[in-house]
Protein backbone atom coordinates (compact mmCIF):
# COMPACT_ATOMS: atom_id res chain seq x y z
CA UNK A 1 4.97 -61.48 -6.15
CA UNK A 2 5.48 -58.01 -7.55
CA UNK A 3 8.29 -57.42 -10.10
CA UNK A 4 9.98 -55.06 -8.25
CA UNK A 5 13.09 -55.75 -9.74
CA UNK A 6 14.35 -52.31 -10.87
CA UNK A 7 15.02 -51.24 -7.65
CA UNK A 8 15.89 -54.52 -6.17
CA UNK A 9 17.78 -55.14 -4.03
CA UNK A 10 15.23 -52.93 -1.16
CA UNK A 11 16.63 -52.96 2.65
CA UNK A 12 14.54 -51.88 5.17
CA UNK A 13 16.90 -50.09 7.74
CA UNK A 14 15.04 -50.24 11.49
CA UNK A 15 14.96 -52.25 14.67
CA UNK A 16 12.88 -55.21 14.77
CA UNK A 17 10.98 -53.80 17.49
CA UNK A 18 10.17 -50.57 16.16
CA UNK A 19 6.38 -49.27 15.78
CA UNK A 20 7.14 -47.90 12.36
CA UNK A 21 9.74 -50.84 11.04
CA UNK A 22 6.92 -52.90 12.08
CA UNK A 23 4.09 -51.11 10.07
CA UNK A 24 6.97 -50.62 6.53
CA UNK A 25 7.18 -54.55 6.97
CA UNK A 26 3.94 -55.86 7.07
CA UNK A 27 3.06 -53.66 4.44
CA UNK A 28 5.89 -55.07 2.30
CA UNK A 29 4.75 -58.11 3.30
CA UNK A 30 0.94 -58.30 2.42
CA UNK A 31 2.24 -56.27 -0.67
CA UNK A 32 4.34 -59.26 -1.15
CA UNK A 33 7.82 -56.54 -2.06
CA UNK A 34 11.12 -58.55 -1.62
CA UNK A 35 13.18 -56.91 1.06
CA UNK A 36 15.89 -57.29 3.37
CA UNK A 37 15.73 -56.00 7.07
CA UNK A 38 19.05 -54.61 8.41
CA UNK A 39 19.15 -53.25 12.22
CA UNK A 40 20.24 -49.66 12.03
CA UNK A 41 23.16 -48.90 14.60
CA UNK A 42 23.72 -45.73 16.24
CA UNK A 43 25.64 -42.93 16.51
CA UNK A 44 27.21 -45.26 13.71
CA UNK A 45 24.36 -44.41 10.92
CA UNK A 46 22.95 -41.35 12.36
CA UNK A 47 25.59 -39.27 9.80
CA UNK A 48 24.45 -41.33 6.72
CA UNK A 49 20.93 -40.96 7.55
CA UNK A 50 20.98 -37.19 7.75
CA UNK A 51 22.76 -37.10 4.34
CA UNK A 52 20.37 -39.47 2.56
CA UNK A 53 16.88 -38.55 3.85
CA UNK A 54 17.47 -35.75 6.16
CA UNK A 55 16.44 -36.52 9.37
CA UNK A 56 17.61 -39.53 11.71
CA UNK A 57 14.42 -41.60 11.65
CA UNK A 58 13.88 -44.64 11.31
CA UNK A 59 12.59 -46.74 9.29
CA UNK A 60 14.56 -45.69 6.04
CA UNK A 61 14.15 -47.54 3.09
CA UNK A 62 17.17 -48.24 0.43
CA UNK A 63 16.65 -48.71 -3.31
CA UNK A 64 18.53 -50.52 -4.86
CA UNK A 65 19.23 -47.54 -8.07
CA UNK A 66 20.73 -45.72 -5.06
CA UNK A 67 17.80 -44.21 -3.63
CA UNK A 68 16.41 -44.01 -0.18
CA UNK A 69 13.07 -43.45 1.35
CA UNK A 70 11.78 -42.07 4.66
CA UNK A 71 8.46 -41.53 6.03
CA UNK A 72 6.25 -44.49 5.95
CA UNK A 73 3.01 -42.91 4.61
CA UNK A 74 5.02 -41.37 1.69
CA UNK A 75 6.85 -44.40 0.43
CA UNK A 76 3.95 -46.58 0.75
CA UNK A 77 2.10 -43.92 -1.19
CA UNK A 78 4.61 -44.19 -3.72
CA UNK A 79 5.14 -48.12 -3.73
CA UNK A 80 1.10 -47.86 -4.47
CA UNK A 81 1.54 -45.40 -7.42
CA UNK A 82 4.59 -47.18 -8.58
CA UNK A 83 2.81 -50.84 -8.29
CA UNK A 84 -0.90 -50.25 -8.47
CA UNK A 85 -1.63 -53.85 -8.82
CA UNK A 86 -3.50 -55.51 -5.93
CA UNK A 87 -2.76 -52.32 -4.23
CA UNK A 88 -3.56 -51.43 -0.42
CA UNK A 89 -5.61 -48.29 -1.21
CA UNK A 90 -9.53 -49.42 -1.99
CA UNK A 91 -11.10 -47.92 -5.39
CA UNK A 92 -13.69 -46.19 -2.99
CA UNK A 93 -12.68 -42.46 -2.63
CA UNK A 94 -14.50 -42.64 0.47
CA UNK A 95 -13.10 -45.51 1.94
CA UNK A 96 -9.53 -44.38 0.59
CA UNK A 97 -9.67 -41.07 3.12
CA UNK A 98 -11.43 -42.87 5.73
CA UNK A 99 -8.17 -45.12 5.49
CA UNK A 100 -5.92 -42.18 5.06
CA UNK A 101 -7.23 -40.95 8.06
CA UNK A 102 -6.97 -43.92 10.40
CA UNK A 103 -3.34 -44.28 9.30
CA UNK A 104 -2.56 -40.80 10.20
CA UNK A 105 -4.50 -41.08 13.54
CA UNK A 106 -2.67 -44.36 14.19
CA UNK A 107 0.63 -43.21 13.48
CA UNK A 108 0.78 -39.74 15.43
CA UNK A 109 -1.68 -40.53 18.48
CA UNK A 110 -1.38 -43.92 19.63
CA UNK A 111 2.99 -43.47 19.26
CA UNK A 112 2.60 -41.55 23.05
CA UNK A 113 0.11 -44.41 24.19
CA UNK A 114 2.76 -47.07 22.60
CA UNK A 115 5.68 -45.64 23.97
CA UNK A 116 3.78 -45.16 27.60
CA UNK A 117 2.92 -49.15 28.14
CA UNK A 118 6.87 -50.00 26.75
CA UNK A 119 8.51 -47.60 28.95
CA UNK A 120 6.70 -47.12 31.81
CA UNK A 121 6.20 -50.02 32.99
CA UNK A 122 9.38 -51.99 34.33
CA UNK A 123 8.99 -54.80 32.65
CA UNK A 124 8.59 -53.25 29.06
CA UNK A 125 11.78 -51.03 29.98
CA UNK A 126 13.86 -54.00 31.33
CA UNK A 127 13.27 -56.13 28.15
CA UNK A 128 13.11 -53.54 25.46
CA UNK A 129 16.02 -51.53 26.51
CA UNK A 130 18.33 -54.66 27.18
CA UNK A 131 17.31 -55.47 23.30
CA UNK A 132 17.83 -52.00 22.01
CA UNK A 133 21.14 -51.77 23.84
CA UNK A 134 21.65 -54.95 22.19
CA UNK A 135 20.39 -54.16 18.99
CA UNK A 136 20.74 -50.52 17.74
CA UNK A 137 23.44 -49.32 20.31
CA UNK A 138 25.53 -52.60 19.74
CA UNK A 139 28.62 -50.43 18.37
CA UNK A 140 28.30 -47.99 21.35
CA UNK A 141 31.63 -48.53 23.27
CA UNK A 142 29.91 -48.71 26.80
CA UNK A 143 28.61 -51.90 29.17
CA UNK A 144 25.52 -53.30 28.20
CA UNK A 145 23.73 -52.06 31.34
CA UNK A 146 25.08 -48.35 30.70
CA UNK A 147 23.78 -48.76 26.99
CA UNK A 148 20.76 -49.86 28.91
CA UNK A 149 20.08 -47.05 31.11
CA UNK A 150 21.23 -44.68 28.14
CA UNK A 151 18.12 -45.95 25.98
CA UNK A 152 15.67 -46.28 28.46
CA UNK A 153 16.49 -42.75 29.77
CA UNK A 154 15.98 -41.31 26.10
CA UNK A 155 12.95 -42.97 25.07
CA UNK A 156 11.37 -41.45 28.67
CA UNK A 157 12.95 -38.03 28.58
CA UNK A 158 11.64 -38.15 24.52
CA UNK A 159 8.61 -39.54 24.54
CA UNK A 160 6.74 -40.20 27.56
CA UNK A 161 7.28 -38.10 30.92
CA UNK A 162 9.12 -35.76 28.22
CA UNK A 163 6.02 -35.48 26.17
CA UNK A 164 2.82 -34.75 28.24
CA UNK A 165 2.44 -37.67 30.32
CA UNK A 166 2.34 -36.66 33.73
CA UNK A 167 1.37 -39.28 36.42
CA UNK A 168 -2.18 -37.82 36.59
CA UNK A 169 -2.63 -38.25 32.86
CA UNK A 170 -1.76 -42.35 33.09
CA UNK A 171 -4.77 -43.55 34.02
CA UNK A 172 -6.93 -42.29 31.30
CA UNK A 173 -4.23 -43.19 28.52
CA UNK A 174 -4.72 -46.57 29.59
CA UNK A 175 -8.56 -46.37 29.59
CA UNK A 176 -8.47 -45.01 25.97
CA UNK A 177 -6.13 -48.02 24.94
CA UNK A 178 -8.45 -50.46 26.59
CA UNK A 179 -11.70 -48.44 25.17
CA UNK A 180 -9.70 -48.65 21.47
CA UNK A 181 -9.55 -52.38 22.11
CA UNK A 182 -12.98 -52.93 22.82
CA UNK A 183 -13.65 -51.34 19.51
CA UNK A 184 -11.38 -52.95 17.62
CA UNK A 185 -12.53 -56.47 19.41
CA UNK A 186 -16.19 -55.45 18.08
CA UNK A 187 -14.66 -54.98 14.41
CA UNK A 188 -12.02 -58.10 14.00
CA UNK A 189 -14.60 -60.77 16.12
CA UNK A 190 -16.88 -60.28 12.97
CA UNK A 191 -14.65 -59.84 9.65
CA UNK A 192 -10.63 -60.34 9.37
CA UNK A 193 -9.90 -56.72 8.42
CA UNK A 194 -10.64 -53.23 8.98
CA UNK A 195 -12.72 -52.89 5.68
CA UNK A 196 -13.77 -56.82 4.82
CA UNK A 197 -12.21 -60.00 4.35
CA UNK A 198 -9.00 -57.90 2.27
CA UNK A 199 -6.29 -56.18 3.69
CA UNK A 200 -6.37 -51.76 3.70
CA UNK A 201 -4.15 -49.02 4.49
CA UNK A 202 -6.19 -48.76 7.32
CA UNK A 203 -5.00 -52.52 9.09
CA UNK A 204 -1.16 -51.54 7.58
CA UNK A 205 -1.65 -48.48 9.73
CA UNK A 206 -2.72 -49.51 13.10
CA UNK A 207 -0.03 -52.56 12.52
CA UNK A 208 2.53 -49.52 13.74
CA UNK A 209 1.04 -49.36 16.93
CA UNK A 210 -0.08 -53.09 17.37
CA UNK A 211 2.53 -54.80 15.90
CA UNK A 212 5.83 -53.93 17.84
CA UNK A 213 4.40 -52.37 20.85
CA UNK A 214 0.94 -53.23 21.98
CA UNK A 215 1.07 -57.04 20.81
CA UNK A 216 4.84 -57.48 21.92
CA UNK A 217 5.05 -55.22 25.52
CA UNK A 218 4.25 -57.62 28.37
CA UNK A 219 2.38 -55.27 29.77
CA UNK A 220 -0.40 -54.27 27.12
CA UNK A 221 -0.19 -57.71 25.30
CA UNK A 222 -1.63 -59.17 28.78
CA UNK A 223 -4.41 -56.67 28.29
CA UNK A 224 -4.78 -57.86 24.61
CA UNK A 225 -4.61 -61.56 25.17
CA UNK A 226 -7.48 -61.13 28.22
CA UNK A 227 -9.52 -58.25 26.54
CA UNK A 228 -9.27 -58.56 23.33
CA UNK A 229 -8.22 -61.82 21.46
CA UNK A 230 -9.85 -61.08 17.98
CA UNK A 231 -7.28 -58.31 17.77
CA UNK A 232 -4.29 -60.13 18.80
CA UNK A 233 -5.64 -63.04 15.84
CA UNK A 234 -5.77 -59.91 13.99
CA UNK A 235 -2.04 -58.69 14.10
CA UNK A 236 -1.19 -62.17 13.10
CA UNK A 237 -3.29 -62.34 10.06
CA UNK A 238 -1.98 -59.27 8.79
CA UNK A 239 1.68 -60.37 9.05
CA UNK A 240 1.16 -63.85 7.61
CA UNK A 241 -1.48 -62.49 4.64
CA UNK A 242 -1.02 -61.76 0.91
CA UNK A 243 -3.14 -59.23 -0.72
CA UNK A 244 -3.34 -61.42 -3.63
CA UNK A 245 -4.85 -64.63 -2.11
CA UNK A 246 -7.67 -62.12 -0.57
CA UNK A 247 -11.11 -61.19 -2.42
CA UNK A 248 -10.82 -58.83 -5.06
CA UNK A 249 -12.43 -55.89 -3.78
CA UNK A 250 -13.39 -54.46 -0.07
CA UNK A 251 -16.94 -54.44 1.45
CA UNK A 252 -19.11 -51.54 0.01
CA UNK A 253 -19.98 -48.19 2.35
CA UNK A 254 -18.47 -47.51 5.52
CA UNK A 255 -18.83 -49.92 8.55
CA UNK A 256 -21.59 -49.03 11.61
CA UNK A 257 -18.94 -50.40 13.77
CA UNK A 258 -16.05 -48.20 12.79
CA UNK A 259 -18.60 -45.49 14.26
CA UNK A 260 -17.16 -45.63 17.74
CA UNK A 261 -13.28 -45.49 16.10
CA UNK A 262 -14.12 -41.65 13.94
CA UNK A 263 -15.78 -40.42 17.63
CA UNK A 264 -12.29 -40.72 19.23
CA UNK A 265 -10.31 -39.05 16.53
CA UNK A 266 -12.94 -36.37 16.72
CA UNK A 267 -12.83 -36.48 20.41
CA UNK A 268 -9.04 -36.70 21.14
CA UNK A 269 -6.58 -36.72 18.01
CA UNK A 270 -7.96 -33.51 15.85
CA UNK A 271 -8.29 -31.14 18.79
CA UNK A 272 -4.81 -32.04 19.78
CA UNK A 273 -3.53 -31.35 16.50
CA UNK A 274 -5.31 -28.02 16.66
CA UNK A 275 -3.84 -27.26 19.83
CA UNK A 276 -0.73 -28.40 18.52
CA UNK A 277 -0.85 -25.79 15.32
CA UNK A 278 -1.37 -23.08 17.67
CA UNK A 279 1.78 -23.67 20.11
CA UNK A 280 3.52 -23.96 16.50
CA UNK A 281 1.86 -20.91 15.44
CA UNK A 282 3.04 -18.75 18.58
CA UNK A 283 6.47 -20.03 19.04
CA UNK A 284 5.90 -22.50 21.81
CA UNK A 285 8.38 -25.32 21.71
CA UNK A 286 5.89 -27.33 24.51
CA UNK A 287 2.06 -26.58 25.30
CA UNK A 288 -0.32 -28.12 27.50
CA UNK A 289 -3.69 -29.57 26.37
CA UNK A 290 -7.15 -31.47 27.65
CA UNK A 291 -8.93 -34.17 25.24
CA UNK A 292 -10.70 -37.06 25.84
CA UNK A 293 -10.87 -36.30 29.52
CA UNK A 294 -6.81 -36.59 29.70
CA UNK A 295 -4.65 -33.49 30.69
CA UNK A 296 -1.28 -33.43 28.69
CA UNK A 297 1.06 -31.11 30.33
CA UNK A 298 4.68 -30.23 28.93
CA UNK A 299 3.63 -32.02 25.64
CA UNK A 300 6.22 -31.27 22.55
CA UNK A 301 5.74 -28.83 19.61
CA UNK A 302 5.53 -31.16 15.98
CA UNK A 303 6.03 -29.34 12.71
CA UNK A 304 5.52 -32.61 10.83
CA UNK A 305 2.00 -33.19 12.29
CA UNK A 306 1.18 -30.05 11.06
CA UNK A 307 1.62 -31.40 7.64
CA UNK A 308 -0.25 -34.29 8.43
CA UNK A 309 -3.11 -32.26 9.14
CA UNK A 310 -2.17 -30.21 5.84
CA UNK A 311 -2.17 -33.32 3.93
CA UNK A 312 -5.70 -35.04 5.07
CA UNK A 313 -7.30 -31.42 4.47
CA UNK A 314 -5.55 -32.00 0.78
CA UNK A 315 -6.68 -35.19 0.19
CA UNK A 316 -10.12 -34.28 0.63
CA UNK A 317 -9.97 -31.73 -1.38
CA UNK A 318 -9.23 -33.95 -4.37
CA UNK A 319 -12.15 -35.89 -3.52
CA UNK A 320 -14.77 -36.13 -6.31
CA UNK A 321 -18.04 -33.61 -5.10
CA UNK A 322 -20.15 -36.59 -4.21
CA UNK A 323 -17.50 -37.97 -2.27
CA UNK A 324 -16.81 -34.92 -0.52
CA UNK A 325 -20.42 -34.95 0.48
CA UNK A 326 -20.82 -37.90 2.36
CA UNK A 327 -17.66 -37.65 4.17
CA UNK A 328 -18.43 -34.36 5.50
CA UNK A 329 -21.80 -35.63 6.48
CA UNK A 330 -19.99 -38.77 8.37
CA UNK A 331 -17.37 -36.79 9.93
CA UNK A 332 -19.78 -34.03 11.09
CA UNK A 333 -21.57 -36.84 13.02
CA UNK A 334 -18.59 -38.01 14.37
CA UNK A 335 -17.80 -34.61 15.97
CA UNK A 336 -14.41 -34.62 13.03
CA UNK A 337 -15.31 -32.43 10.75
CA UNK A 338 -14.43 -28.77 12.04
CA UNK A 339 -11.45 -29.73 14.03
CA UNK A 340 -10.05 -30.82 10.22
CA UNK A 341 -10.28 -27.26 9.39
CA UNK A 342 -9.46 -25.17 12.15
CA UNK A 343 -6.81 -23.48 12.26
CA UNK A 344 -7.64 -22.42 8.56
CA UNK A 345 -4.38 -20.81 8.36
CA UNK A 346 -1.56 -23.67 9.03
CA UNK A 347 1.96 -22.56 10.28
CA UNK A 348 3.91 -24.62 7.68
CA UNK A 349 7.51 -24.27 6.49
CA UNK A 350 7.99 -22.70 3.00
CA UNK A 351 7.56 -26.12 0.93
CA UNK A 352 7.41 -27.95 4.12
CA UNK A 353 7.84 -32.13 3.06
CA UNK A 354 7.77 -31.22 -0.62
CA UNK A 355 10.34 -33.94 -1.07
CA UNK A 356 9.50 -36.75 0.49
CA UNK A 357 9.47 -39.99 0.49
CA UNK A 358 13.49 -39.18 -0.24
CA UNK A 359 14.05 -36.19 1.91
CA UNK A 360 12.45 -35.02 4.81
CA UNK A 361 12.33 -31.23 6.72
CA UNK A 362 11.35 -32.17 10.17
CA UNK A 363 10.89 -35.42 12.32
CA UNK A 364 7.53 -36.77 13.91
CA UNK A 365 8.52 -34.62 17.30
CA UNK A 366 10.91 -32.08 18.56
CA UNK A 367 12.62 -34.78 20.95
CA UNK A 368 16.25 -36.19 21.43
CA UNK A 369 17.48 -33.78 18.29
């Protein structure tokens, strides 16, 4: 177990059904880092939040010197700076942006997908918004079913019918989560992780998707348990695995069968975020955009992902020349490679996310603010 104990005691602040509480925690888990979970409660901690980190988000982390920590990418970035033993992040440069990469992909495209199966469905919406009513609205002076309807509306207006997903646009969401699965089903029916028989940032990553929403939902866990089963082993593994106990180092190269993953993110996730940096760029607060076959109308502005793009073009650019070769060769044949560049001018905020993982300028999206 890591010595950790300078900034012990650590309390992860979240919901125990939340896609990014979820992802913090099984990171913190494989990383074997002692923490405490604590179920945020709202309007109750929204105040606190904003003064600590910024932004209400959640997960936020607590140090124990005092500190706190939002934004899961940055503070595992810093845990794995801070604690570089039997770290996440493989020695590879390659393999460390090709895991960069899936966690950004996993974090900002499949949330819509997540948050479609959990609260469109009536089933998902029934049983997650009874629990959240439960849960993060328990000091909320209202009846449980008003709570209910409160949450449920939110989470809709925010980040589903509120964010692009029209009714004509559900049927190829769904056909992208089932085509993700069959990839991921190719990938975990042969080795227990993304990159071997060890643990990457890449597995920690899709957890935030998988973990809380996909493999809990009744709706898309059905799909898992009949499509998919490696995968659902998968999510387990993760949880219940310590990065210590694995093999010391990661396959070599890059996986054939993580082909078919890069041709999506080329196909769908970089040409939204283009489209994305152009609504920023001309003032649109919503803008409407076709990838993957799937017409997102109404979708919301994101000045964070707009960093996120900012930050995977810097990354590479601290690659080592050879490096930087055969990634652009991969990612050219996986149709990725000029959608990470264009715009070439990025509409960023003067220092935009300078300070995190302890304060943030902007949440994920422009939603329920």
């Amino acid at each position: 177990m890591l010595d950790t104990s300078s900034i012990q005691p650590i309390t992860v602040h979240g919901s125990n059904i939340s896609y990014f509480t979820g992802k913090i925690e099984n990171y913190f888990r494989v990383r074997e880092i002692r923490y405490t979970f604590r179920s945020m409660s709202f309007p109750s901690d929204e105040r606190r939040l904003k003064s600590f980190v910024g932004v209400m988000q959640m997960p936020a982390v607590e140090l124990g010197d005092g500190r706190w920590m939002t934004d899961t990418t940055k503070t595992i970035e810093w845990f794995e700076s801070q604690y570089p033993e039997n770290r996440i992040t493989p020695d590879d440069p390659v393999q460390a942006y090709l895991c960069a990469l899936l966690e950004d992909w996993a974090d900002e495209w499949w949330w819509r997908p997540a948050m479609h199966y959990r609260w469109h469905y009536p089933q998902g919406a029934a049983l997650q918004g009874r629990h959240l009513a439960e849960e993060v609205l328990r000091d909320l002076p209202l009846p449980l079913a008003l709570r209910r309807f409160l949450i449920t509306r939110r989470q809709r207006g925010g980040y589903t019918t509120g964010d692009g997903i029209t009714p004509q646009a559900v049927p190829g969401i769904e056909a992208m989560f089932k085509r993700l699965l069959d990839h991921l089903e190719a990938i975990f029916s042969k080795r227990p992780f993304v990159f071997g028989t060890r643990p990457s940032l890449a597995d920690v990553g899709l957890s935030g998707p998988f973990f809380r929403h996909f493999a809990l939902d009744p709706v898309p866990l059905e799909i898992i348990r009949q499509r998919a089963p490696s995968v659902l082993e998968w999510v387990s593994r993760l949880w219940n695995t310590r990065i210590r106990n694995c093999e010391v180092h990661w396959d070599t190269g890059i996986p054939d069968d993580l082909g078919p993953l890069f041709d999506d993110i080329g196909s769908t996730y970089l040409p939204y975020l283009r489209a994305n940096s152009r609504a920023v760029a001309s003032g649109s607060d919503r803008f409407d955009v076709e990838v993957g076959g799937v017409s997102y109308l109404g979708a919301r502005h994101s000045r964070y992902r707009i960093w996120c793009l900012q930050e995977l073009r810097n990354k590479f650019e601290m690659l080592p020349e050879e490096s930087k070769q055969t990634l652009k060769e991969f990612l050219q044949r996986h149709d990725c490679w000029e959608s990470l560049w264009l715009p070439r001018d990025l509409p960023l905020l003067p220092s935009q996310e300078a300070r995190l993982p302890f304060f943030a300028d902007s949440k994920m999206i422009a939603a329920n603010s």
